[in-house]
PDB file of N, CA and C in Angstrom:
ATOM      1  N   UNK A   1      93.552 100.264 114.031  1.00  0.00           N
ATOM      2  CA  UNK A   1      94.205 100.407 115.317  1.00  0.00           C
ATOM      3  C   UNK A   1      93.763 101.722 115.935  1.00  0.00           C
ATOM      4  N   UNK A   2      93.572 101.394 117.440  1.00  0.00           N
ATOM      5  CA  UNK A   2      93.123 102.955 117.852  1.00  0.00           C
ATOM      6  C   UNK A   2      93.568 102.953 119.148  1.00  0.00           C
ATOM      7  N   UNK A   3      94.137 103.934 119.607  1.00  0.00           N
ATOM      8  CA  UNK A   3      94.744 104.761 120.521  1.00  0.00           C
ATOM      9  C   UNK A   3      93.099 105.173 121.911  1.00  0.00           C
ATOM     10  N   UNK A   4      93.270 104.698 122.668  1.00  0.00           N
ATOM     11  CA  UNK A   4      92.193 104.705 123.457  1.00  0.00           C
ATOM     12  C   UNK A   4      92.849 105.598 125.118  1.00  0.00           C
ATOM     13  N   UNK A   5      92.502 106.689 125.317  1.00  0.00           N
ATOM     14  CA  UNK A   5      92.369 107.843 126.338  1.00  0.00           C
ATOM     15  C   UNK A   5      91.465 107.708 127.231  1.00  0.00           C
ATOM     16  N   UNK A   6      90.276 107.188 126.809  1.00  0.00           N
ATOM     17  CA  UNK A   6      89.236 107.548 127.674  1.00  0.00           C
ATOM     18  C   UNK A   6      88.896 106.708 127.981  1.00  0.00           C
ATOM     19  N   UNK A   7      87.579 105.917 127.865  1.00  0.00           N
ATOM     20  CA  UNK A   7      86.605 104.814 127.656  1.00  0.00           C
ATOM     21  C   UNK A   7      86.040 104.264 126.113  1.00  0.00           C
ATOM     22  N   UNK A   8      85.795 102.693 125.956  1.00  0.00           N
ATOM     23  CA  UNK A   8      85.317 102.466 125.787  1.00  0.00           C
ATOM     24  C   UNK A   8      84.166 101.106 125.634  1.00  0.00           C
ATOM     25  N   UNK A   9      83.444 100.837 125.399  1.00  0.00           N
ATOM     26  CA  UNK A   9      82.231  99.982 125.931  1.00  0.00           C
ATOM     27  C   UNK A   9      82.776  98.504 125.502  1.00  0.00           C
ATOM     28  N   UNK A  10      81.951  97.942 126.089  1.00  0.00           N
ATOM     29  CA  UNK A  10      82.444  96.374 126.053  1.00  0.00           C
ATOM     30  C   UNK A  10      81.528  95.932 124.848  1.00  0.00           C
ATOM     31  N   UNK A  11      80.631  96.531 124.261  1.00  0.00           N
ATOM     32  CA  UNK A  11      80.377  96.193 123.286  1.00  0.00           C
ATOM     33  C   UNK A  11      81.394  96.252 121.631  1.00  0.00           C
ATOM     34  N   UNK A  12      81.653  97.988 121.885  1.00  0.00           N
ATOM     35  CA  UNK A  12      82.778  98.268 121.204  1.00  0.00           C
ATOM     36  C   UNK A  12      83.858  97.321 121.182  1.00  0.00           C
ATOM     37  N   UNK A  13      84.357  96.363 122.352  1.00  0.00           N
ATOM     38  CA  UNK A  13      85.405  95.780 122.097  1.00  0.00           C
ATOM     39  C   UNK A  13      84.723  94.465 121.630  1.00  0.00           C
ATOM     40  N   UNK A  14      84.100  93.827 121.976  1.00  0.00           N
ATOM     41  CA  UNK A  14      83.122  92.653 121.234  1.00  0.00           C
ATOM     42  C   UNK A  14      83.234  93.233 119.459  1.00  0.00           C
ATOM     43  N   UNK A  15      83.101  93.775 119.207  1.00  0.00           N
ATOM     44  CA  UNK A  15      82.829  94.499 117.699  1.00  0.00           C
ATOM     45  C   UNK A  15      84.502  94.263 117.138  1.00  0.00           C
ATOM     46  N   UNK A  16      85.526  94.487 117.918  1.00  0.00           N
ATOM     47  CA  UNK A  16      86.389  94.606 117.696  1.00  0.00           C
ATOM     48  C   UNK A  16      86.900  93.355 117.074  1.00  0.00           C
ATOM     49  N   UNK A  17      86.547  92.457 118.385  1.00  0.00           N
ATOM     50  CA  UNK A  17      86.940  91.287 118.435  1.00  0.00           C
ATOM     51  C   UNK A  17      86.334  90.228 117.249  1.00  0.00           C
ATOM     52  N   UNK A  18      85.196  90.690 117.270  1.00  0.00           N
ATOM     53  CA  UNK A  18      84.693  89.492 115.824  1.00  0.00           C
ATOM     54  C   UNK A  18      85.000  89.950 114.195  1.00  0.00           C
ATOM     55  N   UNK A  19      85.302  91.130 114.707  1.00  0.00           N
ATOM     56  CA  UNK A  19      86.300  91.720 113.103  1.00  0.00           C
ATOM     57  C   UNK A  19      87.591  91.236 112.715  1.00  0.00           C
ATOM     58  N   UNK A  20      88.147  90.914 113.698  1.00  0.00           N
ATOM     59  CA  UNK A  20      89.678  90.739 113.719  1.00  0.00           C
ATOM     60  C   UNK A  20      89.851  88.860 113.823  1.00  0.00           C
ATOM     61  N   UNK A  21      89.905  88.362 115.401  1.00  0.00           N
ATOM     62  CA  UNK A  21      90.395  87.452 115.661  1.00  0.00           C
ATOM     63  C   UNK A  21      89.126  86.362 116.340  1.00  0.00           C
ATOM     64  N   UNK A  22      87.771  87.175 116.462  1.00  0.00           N
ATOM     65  CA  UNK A  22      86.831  85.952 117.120  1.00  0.00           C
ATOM     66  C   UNK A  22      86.404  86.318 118.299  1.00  0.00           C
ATOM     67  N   UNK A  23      87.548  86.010 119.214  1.00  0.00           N
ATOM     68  CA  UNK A  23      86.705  86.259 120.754  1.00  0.00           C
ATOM     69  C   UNK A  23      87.864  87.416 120.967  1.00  0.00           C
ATOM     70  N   UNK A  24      88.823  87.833 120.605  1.00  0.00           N
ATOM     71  CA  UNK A  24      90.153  88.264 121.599  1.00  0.00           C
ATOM     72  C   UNK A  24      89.962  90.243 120.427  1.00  0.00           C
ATOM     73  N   UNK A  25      90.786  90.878 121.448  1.00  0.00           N
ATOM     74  CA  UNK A  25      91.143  91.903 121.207  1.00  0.00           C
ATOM     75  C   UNK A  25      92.823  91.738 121.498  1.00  0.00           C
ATOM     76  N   UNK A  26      94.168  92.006 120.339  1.00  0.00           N
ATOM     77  CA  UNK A  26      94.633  92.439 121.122  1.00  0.00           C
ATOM     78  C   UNK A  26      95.147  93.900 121.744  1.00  0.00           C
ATOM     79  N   UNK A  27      96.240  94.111 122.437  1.00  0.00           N
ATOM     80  CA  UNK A  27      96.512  95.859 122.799  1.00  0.00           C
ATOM     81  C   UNK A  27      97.629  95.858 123.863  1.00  0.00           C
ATOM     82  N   UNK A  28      97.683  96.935 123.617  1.00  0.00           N
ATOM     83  CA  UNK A  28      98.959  96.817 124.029  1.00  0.00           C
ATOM     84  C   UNK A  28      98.872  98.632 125.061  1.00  0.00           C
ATOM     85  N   UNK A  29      99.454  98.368 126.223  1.00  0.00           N
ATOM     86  CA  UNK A  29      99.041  99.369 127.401  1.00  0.00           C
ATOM     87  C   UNK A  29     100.404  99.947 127.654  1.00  0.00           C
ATOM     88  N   UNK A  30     100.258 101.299 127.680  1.00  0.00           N
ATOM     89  CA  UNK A  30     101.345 102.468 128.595  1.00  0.00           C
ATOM     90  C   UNK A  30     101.046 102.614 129.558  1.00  0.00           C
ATOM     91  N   UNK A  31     101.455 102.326 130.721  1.00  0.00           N
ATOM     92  CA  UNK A  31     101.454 101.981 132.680  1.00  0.00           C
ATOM     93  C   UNK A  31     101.736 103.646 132.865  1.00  0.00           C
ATOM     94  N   UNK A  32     102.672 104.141 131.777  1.00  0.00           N
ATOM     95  CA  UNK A  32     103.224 105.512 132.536  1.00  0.00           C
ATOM     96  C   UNK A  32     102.100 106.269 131.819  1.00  0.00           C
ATOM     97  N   UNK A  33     101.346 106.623 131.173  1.00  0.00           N
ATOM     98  CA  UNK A  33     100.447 107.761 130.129  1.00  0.00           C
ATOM     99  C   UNK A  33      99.150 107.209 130.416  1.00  0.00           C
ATOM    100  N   UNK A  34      99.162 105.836 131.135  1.00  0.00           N
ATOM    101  CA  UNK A  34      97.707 104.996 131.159  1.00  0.00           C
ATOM    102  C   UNK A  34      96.496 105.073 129.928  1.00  0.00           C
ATOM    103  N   UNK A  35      97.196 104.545 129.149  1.00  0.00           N
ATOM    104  CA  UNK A  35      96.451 104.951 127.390  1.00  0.00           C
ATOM    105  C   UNK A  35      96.631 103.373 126.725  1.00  0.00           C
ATOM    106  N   UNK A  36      95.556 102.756 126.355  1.00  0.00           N
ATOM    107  CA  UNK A  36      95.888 101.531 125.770  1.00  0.00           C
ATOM    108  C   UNK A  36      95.350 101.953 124.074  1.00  0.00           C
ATOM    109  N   UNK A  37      96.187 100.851 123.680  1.00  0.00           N
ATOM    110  CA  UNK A  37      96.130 100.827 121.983  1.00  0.00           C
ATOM    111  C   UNK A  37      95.371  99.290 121.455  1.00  0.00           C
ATOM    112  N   UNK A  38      94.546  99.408 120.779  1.00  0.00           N
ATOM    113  CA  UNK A  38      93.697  98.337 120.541  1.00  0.00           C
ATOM    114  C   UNK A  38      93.760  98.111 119.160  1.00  0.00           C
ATOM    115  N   UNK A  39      93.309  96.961 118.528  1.00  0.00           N
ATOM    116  CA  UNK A  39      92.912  96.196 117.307  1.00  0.00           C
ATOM    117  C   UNK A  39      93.621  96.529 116.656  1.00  0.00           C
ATOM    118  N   UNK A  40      95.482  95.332 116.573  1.00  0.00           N
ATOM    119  CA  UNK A  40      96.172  95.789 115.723  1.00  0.00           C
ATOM    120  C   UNK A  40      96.020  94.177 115.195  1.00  0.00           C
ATOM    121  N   UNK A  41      96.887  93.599 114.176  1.00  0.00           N
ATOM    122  CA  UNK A  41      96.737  92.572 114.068  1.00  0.00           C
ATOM    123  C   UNK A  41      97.982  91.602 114.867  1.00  0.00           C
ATOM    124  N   UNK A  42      99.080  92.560 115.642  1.00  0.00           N
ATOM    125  CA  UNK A  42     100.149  92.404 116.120  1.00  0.00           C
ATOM    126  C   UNK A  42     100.587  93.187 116.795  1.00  0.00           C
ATOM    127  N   UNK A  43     100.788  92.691 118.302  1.00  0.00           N
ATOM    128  CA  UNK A  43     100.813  93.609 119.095  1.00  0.00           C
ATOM    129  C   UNK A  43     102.879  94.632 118.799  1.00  0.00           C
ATOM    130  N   UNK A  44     103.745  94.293 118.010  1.00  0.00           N
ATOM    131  CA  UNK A  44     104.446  94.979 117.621  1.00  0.00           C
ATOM    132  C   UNK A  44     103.458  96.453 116.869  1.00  0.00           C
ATOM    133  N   UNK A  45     102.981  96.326 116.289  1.00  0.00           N
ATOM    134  CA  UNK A  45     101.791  97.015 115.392  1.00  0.00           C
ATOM    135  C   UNK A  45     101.691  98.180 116.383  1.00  0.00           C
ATOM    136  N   UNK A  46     100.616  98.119 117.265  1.00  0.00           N
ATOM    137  CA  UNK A  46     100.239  98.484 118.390  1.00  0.00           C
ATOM    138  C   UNK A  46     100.941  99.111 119.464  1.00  0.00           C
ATOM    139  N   UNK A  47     102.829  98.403 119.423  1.00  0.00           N
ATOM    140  CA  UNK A  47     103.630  99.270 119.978  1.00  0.00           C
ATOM    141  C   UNK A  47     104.145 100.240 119.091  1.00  0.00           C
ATOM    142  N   UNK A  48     104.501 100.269 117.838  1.00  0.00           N
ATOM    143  CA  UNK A  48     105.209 100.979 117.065  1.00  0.00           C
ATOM    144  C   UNK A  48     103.919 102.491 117.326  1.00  0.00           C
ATOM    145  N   UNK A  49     102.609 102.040 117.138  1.00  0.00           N
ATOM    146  CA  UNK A  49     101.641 103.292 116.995  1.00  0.00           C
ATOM    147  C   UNK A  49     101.992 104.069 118.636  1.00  0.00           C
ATOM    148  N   UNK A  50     101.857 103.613 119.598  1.00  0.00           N
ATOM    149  CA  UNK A  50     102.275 104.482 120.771  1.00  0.00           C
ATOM    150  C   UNK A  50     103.328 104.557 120.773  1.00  0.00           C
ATOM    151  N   UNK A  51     104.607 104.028 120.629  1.00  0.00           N
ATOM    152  CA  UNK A  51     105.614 104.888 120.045  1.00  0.00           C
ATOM    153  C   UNK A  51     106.132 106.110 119.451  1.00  0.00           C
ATOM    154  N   UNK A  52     104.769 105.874 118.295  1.00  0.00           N
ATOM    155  CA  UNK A  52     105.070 107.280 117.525  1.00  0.00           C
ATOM    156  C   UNK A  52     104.344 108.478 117.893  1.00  0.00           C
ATOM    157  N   UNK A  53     103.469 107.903 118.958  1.00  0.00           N
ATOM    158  CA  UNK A  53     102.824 108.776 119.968  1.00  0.00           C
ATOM    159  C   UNK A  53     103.327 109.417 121.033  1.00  0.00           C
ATOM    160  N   UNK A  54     104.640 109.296 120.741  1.00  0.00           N
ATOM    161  CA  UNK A  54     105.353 109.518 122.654  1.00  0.00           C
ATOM    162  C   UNK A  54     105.712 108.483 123.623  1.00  0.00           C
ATOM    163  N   UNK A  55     104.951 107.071 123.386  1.00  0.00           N
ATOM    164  CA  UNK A  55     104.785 106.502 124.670  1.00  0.00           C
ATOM    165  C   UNK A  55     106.516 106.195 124.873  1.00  0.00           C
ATOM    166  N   UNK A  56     107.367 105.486 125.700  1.00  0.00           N
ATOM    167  CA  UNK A  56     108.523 104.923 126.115  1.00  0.00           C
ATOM    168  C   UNK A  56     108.459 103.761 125.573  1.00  0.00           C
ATOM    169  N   UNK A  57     109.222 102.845 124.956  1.00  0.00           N
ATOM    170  CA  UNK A  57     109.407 101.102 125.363  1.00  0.00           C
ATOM    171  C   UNK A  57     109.079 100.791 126.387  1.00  0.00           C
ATOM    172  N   UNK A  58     109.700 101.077 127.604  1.00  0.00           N
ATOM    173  CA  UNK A  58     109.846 100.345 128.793  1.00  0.00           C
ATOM    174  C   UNK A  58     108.467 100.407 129.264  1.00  0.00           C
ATOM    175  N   UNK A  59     107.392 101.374 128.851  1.00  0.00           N
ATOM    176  CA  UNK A  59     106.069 101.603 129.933  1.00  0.00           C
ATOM    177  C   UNK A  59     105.154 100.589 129.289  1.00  0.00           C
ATOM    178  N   UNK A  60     105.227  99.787 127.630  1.00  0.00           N
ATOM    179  CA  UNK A  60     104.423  99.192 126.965  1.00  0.00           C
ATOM    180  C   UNK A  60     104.609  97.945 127.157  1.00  0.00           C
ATOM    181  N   UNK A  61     103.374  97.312 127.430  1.00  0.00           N
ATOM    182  CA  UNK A  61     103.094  95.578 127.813  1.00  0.00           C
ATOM    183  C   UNK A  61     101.725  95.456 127.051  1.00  0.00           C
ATOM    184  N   UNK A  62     102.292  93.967 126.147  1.00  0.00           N
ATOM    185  CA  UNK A  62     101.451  93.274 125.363  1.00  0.00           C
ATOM    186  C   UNK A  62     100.063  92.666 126.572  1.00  0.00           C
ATOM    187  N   UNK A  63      98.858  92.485 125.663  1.00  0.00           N
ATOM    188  CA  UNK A  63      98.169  91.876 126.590  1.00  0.00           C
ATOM    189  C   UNK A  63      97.149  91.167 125.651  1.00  0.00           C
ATOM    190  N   UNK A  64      96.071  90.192 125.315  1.00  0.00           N
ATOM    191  CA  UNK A  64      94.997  90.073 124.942  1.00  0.00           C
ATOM    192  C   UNK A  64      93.660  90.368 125.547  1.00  0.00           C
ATOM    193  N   UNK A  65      93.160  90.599 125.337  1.00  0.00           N
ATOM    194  CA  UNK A  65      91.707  90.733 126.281  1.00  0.00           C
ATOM    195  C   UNK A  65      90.326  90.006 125.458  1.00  0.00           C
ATOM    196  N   UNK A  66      89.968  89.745 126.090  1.00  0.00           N
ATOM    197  CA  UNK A  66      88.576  88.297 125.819  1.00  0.00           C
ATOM    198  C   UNK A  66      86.820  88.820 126.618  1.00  0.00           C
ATOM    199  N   UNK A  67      86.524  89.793 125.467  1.00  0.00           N
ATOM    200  CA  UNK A  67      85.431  90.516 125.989  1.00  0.00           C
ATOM    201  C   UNK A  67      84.198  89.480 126.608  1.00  0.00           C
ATOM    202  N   UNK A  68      83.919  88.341 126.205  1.00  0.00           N
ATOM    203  CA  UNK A  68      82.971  87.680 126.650  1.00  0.00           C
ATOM    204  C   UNK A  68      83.748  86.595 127.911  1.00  0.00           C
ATOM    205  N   UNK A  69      84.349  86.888 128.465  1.00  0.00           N
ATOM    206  CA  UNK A  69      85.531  85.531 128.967  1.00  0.00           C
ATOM    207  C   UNK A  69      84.946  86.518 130.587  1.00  0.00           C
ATOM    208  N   UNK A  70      85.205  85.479 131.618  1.00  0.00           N
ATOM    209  CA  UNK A  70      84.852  86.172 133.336  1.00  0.00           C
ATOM    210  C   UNK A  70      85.894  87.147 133.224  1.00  0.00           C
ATOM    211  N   UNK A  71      85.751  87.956 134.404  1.00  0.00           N
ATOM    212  CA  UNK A  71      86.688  89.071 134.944  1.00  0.00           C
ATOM    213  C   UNK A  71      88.075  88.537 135.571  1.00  0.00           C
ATOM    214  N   UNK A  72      88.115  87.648 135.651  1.00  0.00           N
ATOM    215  CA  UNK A  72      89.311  87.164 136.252  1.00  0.00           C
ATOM    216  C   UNK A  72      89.751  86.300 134.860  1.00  0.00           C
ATOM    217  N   UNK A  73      89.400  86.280 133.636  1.00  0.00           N
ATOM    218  CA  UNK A  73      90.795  86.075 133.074  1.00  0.00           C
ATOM    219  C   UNK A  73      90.052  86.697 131.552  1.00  0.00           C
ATOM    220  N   UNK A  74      89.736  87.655 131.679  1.00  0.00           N
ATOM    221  CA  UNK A  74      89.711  89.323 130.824  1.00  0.00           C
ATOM    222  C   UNK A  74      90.807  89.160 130.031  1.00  0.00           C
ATOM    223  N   UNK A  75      91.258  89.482 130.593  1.00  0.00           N
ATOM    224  CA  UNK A  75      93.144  89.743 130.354  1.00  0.00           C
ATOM    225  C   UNK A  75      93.806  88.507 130.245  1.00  0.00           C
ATOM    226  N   UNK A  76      94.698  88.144 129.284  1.00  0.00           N
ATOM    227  CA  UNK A  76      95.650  87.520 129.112  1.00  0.00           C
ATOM    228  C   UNK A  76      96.806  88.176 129.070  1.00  0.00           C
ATOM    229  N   UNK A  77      97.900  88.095 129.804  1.00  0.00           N
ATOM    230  CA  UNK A  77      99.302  88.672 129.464  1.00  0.00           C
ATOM    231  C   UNK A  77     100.263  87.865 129.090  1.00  0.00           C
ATOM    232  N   UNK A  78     100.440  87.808 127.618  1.00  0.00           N
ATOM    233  CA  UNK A  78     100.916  87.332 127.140  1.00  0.00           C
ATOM    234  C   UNK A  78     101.270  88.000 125.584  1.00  0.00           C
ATOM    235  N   UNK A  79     102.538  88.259 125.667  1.00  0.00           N
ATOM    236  CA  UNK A  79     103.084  88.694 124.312  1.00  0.00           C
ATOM    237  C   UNK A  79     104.485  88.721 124.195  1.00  0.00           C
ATOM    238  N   UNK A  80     104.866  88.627 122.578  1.00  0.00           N
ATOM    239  CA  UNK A  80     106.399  88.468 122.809  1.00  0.00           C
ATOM    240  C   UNK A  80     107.046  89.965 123.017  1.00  0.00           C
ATOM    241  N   UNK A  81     106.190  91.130 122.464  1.00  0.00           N
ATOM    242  CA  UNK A  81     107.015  92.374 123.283  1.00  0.00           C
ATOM    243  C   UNK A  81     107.283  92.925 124.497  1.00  0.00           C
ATOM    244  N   UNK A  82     106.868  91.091 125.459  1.00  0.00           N
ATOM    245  CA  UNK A  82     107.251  91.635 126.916  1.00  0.00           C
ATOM    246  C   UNK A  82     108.592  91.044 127.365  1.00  0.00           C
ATOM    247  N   UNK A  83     108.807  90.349 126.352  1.00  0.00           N
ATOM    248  CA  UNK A  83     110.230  89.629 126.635  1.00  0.00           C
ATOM    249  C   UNK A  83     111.337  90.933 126.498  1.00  0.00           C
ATOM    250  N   UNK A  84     111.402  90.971 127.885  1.00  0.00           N
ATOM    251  CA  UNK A  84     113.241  92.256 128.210  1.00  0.00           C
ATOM    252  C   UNK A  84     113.599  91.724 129.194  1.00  0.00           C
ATOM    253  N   UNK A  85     114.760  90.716 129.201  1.00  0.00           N
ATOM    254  CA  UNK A  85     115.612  90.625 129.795  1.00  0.00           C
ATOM    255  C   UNK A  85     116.481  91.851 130.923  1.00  0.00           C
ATOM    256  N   UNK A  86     116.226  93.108 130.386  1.00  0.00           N
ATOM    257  CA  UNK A  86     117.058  93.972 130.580  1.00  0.00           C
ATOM    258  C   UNK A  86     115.727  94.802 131.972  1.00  0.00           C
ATOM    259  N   UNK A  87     114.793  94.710 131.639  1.00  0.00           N
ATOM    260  CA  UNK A  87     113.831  95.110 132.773  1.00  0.00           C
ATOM    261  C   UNK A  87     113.508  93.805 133.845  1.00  0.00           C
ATOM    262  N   UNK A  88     114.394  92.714 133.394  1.00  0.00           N
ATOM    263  CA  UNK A  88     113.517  91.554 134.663  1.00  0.00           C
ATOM    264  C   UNK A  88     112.435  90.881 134.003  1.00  0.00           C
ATOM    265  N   UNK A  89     111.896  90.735 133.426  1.00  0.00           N
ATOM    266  CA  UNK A  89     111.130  89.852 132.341  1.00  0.00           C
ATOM    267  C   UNK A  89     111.323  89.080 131.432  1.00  0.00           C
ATOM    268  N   UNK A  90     111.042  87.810 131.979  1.00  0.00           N
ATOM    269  CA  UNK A  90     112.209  86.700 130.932  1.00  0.00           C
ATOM    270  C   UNK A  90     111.106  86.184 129.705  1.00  0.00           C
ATOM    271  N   UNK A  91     109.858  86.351 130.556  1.00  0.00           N
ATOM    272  CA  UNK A  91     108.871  85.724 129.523  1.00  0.00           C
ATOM    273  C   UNK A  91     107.853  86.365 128.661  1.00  0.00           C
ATOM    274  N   UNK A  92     106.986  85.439 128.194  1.00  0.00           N
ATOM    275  CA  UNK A  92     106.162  86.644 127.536  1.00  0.00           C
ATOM    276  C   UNK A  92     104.769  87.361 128.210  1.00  0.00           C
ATOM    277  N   UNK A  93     105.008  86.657 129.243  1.00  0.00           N
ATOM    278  CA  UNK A  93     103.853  87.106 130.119  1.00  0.00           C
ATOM    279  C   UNK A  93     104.536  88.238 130.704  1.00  0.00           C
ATOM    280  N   UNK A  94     103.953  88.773 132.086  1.00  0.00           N
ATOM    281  CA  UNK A  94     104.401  89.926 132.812  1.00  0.00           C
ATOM    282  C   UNK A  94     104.244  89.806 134.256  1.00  0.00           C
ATOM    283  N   UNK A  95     105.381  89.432 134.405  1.00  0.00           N
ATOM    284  CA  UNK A  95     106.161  88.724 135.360  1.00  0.00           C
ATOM    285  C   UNK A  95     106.267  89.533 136.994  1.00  0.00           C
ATOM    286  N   UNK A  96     106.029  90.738 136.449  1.00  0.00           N
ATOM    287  CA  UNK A  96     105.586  91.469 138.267  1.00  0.00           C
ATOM    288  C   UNK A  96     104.607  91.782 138.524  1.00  0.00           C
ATOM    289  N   UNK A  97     104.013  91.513 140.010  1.00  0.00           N
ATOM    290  CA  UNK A  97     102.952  91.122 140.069  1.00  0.00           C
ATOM    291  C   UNK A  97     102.227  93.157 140.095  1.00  0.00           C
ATOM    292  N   UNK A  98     103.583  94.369 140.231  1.00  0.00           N
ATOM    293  CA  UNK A  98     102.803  95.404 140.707  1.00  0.00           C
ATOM    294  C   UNK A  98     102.760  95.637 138.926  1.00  0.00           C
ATOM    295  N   UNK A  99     103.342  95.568 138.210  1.00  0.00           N
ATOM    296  CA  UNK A  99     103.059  95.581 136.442  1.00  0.00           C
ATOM    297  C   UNK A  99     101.814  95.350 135.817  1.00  0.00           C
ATOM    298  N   UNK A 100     101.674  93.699 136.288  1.00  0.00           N
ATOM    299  CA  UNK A 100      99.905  93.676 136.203  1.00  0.00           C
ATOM    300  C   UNK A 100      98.945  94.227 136.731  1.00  0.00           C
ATOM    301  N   UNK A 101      99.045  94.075 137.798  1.00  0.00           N
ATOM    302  CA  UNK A 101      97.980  95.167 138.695  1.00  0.00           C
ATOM    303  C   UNK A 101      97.868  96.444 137.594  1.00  0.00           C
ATOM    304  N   UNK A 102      99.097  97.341 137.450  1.00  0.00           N
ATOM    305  CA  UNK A 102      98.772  98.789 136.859  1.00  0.00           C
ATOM    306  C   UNK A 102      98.327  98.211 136.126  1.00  0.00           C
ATOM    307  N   UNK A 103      98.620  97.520 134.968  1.00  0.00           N
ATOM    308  CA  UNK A 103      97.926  96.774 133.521  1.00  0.00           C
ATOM    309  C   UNK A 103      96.360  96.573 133.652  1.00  0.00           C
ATOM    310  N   UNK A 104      96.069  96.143 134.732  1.00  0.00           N
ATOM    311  CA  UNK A 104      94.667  95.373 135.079  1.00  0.00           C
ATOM    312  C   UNK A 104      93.724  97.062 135.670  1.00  0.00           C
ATOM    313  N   UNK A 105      94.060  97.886 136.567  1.00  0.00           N
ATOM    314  CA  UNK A 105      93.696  99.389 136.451  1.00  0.00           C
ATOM    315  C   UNK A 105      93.298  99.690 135.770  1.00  0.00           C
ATOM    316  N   UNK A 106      94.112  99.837 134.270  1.00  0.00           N
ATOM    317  CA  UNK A 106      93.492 100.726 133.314  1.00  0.00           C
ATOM    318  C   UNK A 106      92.727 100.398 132.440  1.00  0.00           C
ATOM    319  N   UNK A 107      92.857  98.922 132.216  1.00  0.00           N
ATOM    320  CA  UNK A 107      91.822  97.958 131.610  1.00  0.00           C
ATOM    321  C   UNK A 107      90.548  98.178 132.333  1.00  0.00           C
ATOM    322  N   UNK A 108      90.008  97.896 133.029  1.00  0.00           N
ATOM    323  CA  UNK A 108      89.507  98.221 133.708  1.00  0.00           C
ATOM    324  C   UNK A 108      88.558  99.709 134.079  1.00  0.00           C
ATOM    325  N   UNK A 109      89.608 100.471 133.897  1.00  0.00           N
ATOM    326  CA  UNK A 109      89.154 101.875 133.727  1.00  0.00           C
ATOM    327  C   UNK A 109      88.845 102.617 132.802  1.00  0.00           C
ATOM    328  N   UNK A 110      89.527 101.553 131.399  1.00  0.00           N
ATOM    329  CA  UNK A 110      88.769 102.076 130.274  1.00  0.00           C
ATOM    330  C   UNK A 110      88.070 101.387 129.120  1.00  0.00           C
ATOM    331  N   UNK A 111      87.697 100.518 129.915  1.00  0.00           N
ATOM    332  CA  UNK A 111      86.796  99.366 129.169  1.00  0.00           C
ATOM    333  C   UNK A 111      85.484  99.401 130.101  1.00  0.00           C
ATOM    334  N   UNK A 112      84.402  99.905 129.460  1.00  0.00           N
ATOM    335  CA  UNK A 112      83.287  99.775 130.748  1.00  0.00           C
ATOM    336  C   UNK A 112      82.764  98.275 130.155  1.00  0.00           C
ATOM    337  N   UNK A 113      82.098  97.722 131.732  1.00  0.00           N
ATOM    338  CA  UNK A 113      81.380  96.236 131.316  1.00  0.00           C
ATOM    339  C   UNK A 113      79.566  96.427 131.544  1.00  0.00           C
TER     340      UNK A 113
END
């Protein structure tokens, strides 16, 4: 599992991905610190590590990402640590549309293609 600040390459996440699960990475993103956490085998995994990093609950959303997959569906949002009732999120996806957007930003910003 690794804690990702900066960048890194889409190869790197390809590498990731055929170690672990095949095509998918998953990770799990802080909206407020803009820092994603990668290659856990569970994205609980992945929250507990930014957790113990500082991050909040409320700023962390599950996601998959599919390094060889188009740009428009990169990203999967889908995980059960997005289910909070208590923030407006009933499901396991991520249910506001300005949530994804930030989600899709930093992906983006720190995944070069």
């Amino acid at each position: 599992m690794n804690i990702i600040t900066e960048t890194i390459s889409l190869e790197e996440l390809r590498r990731m991905a055929a170690a672990m699960f095949g095509d998918m990475v998953k990770a799990v993103v802080d909206i407020e610190r803009q820092i994603v956490a990668l290659d856990g085998e569970l994205h609980a995994d992945l929250e507990s590590l930014l957790l113990e990093h500082g991050s909040k609950q409320k700023d962390l959303w599950g996601i998959n990402l599919y390094p060889d997959a188009p740009e428009d569906s990169f990203i999967q949002y889908d995980s059960l640590i997005n289910v909070r009732p208590s923030q407006g999120n009933q499901s396991r996806g991520v249910d506001q549309l300005k949530v994804r957007e930030a989600i899709s930003k930093i992906i983006f910003e720190k995944v070069r293609k």
